[in-house]
Protein backbone atom coordinates (compact mmCIF):
# COMPACT_ATOMS: atom_id res chain seq x y z
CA UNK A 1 100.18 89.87 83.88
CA UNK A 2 100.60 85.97 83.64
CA UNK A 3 102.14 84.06 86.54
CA UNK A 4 105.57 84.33 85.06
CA UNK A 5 105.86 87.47 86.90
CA UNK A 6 106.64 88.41 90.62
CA UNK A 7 104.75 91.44 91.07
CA UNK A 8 104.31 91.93 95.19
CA UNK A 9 101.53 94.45 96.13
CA UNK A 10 102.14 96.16 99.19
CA UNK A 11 98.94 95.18 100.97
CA UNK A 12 100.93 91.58 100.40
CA UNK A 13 104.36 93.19 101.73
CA UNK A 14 102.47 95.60 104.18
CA UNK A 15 100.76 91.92 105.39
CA UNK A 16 104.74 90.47 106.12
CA UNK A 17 106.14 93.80 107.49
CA UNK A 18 107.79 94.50 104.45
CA UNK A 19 109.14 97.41 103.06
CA UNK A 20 109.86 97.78 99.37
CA UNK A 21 113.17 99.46 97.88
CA UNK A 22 110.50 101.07 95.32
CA UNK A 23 107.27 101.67 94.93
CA UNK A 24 106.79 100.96 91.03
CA UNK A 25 103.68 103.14 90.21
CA UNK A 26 102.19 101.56 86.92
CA UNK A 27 99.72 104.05 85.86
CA UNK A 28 96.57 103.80 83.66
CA UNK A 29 98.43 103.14 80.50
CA UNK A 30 100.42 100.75 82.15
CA UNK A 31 97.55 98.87 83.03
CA UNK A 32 95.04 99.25 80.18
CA UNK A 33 96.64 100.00 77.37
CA UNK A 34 97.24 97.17 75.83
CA UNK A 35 100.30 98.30 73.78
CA UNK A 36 101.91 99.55 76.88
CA UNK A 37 101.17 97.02 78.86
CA UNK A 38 104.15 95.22 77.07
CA UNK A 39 106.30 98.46 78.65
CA UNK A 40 104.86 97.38 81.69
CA UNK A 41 106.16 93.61 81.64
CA UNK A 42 109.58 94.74 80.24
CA UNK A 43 110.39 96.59 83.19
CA UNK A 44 108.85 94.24 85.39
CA UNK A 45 111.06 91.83 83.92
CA UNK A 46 114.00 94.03 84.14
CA UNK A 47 113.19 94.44 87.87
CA UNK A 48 112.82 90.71 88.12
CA UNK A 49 115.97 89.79 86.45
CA UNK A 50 118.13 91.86 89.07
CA UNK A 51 116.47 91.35 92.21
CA UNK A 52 114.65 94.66 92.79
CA UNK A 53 112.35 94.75 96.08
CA UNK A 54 109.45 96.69 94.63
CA UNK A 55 105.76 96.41 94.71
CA UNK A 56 102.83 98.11 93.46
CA UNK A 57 99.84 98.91 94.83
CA UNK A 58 97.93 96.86 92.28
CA UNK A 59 94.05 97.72 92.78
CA UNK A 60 94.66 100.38 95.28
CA UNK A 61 96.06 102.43 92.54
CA UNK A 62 93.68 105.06 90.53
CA UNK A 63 94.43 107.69 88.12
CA UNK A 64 97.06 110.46 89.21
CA UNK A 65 94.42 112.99 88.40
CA UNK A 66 96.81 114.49 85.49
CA UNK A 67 94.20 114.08 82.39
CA UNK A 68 91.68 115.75 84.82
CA UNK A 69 93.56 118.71 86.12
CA UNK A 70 94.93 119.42 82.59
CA UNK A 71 91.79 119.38 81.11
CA UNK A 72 91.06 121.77 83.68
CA UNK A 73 88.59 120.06 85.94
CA UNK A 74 90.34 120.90 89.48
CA UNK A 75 88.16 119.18 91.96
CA UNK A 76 88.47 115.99 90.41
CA UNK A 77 92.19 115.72 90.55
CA UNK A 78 91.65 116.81 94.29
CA UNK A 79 89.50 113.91 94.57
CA UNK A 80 91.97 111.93 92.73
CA UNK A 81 95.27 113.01 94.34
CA UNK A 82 93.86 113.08 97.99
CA UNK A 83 92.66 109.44 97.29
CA UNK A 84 96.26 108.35 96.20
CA UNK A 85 98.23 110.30 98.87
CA UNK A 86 96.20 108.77 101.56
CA UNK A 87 97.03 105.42 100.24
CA UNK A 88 100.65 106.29 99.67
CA UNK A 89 101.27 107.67 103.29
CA UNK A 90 99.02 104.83 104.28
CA UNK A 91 101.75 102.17 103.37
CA UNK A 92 104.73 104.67 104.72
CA UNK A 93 105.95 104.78 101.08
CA UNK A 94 109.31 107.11 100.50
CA UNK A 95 109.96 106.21 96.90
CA UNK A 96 108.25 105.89 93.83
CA UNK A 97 109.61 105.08 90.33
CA UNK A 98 106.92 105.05 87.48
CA UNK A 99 107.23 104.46 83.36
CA UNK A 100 105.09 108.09 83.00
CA UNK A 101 106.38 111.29 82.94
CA UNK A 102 102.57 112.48 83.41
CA UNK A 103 102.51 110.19 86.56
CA UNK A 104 105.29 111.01 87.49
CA UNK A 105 104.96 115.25 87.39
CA UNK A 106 101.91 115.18 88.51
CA UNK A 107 103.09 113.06 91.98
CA UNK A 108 107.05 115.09 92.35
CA UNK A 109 105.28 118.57 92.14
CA UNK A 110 101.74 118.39 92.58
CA UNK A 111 101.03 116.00 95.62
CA UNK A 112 103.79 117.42 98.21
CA UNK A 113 100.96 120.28 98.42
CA UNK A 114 98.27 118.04 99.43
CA UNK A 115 100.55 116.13 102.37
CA UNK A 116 102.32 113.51 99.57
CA UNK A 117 106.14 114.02 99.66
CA UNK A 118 107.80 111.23 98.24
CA UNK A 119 111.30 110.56 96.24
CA UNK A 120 109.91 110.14 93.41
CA UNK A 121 112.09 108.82 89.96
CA UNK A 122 111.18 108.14 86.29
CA UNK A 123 111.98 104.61 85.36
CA UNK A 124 114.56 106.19 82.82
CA UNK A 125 116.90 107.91 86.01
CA UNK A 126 116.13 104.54 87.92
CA UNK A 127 117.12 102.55 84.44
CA UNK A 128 120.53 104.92 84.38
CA UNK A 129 121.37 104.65 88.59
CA UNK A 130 121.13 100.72 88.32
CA UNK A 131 123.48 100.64 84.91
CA UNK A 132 125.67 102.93 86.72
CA UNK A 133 125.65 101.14 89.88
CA UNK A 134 126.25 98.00 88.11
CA UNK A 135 123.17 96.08 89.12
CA UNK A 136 122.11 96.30 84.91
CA UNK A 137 125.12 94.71 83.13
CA UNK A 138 124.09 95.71 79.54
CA UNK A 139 125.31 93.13 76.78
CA UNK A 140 125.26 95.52 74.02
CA UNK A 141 124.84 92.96 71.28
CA UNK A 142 121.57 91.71 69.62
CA UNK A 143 119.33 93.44 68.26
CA UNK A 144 120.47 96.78 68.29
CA UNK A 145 124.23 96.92 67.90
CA UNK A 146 125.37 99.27 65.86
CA UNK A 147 122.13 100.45 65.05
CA UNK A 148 120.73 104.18 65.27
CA UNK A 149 117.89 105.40 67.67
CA UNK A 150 116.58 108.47 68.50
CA UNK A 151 115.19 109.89 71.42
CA UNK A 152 112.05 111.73 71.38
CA UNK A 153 111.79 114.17 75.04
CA UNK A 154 108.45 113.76 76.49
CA UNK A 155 107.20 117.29 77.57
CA UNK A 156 106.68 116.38 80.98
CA UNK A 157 110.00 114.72 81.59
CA UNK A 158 112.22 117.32 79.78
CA UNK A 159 110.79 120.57 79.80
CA UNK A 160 108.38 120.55 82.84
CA UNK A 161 111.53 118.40 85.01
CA UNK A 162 114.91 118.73 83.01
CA UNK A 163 115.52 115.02 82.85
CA UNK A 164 117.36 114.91 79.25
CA UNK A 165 120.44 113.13 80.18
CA UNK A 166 119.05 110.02 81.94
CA UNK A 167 117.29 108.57 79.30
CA UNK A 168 120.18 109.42 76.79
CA UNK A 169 122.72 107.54 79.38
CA UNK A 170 120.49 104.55 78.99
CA UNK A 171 120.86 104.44 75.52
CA UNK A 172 124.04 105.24 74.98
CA UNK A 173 125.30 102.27 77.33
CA UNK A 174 124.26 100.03 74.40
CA UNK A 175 126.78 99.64 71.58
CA UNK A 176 124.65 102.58 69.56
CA UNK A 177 124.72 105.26 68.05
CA UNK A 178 122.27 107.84 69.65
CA UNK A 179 121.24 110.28 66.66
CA UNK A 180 119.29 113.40 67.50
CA UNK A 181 116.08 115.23 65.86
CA UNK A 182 116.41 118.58 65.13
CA UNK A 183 114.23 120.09 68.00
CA UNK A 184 115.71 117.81 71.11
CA UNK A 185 116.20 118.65 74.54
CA UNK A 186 114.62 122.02 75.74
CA UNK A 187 113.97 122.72 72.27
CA UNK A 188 112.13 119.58 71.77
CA UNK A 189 108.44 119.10 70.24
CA UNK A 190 105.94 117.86 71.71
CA UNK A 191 103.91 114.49 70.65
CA UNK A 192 100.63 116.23 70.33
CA UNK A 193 99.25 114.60 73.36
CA UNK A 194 100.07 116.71 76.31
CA UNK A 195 97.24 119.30 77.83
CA UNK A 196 94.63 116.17 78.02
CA UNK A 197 94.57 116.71 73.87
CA UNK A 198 95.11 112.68 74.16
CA UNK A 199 91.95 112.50 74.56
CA UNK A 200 90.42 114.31 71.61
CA UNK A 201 90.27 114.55 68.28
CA UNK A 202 92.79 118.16 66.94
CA UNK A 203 91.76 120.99 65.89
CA UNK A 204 91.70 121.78 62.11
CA UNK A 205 95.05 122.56 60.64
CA UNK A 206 97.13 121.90 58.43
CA UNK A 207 99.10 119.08 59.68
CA UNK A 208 98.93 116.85 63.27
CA UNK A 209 101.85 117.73 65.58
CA UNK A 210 102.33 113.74 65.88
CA UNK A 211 102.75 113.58 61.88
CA UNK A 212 105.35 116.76 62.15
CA UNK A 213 107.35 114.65 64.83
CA UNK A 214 107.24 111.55 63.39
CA UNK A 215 108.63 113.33 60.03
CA UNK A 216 111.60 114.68 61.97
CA UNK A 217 112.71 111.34 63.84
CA UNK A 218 112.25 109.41 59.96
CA UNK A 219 115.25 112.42 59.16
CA UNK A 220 117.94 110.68 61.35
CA UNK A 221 117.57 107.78 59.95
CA UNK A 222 117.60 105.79 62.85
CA UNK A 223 115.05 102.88 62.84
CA UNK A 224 113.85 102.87 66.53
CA UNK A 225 112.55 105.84 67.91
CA UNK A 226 112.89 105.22 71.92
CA UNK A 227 110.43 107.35 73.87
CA UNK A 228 109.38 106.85 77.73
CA UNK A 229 106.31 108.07 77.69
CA UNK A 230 103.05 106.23 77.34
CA UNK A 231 101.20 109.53 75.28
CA UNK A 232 104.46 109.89 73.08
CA UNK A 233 104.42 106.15 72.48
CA UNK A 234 100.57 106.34 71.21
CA UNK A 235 101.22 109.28 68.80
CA UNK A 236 104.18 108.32 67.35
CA UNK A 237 103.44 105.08 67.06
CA UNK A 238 100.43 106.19 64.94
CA UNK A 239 102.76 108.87 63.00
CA UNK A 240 104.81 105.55 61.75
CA UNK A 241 101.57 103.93 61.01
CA UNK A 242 100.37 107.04 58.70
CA UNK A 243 103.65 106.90 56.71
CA UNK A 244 103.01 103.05 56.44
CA UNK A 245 106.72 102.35 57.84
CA UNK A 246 105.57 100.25 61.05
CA UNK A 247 107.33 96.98 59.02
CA UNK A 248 110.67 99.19 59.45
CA UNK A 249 110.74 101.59 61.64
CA UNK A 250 109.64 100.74 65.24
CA UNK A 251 108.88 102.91 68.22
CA UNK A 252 110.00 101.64 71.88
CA UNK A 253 109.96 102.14 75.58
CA UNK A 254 113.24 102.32 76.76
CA UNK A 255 112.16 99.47 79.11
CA UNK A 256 111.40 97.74 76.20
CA UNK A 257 114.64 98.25 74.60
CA UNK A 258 117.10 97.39 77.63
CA UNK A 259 114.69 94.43 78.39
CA UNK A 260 115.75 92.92 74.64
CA UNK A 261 118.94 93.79 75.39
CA UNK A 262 118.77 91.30 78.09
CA UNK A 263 117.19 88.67 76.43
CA UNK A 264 114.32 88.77 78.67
């Protein structure tokens, strides 16, 4: 990130005594991806804008051990979780807000078994509680007013957590109009990511689940598709890119979006 950002790491807080409201967990995507990184810097900026106390743990943080565990190699997300819990209860850390429901699953309902309880909150219910507590005043002009967006459920934040109305509340405080896919909610479809199958090419079939997706969100006519996960980002982003409709149809982070609504 360039300078124009104040992101505190907790060895820096930790250093001072400090102790951060949140603990904003940025995950691989977040930090190597270079499309998300941009989801990254919008909630940053977000954070920024309202006077958040958060840090992040900056080179201290490694993978959750999610892509490992799902891809069904065990003791390496032992490796990987003990490593991070360590760190975690290291600093004293009680909550944790991160951009990825993977990251975040994988830390609410896998670590508390290896010692890591924390409160742990995707950046869409922590998006929602500062709108709702007033600390987000949302213009809802620009860009999007009147305009329609969907919202595509990441597995791992709807079905595997039943978060559905958070990032729905986010968008709907925006002068919008929220349109929904056919399969939404717990009947929602999945990305074609999920399972580690980010990571590999699909099997042979007669269609790519991303494609199938991306087919239904082009049927509500709405041209953003808001998402808040970095896997669902990837795939659909590349489902809009197949149909060649990246000039008018865009695919966003609902970091992204509230962070435009801000004019940040």
């Amino acid at each position: 990130m360039s300078n124009t950002y104040k992101v505190p790491t907790m060895a820096e807080l930790a250093g001072s005594g400090e102790m951060p409201e949140v603990l904003f967990w940025v995950g691989c995507a977040g930090s190597f991806d270079e499309r998300y990184k941009s989801v990254t810097q919008s909630f940053v900026k977000i954070l920024n804008a309202i006077g958040v106390n958060f840090a992040v743990l900056g080179e201290e943080e490694t993978c959750t051990g999610d892509p490992a565990r799902r891809a069904g190699n065990d003791f390496l997300f032992q490796m990987q979780a003990i490593s991070n819990v360590q760190v975690l209860n290291g600093y004293g850390i009680k909550k944790i807000v991160t951009a990825c429901p993977h990251c975040f699953n994988t830390i609410k309902n896998e670590y508390p078994s290896l010692g890591g309880t924390y409160e742990v909150l995707h950046h869409s219910q922590f998006l929602q509680q500062l709108i709702h507590d007033g600390r987000i005043v949302l213009k809802g002009g620009g860009a999007f007013k009147g305009k329609k967006i969907t919202f595509h459920d990441s597995c791992y934040l709807g079905r595997a957590n039943d978060v559905y109305e958070a990032p729905r509340e986010v968008i709907k405080a925006l002068d919008v109009e929220l349109v929904e896919m056919k399969r939404c909610r717990t009947k929602g479809l999945c990305c074609g990511a999920g399972g580690a199958q980010m990571f590999k090419e699909p099997e042979p079939g007669k269609k790519d689940i991303n494609i199938e997706r991306t087919e239904e969100a082009l049927k509500t006519g709405a041209k953003t598709i808001a998402v808040g996960c970095p896997f669902c980002l990837t795939m659909l982003s590349d489902g809009i890119k197949n149909k060649e409709k990246e000039q008018e149809i865009k695919v966003m982070d609902l970091a992204e979006i509230i962070s435009q609504d801000q004019g940040l």
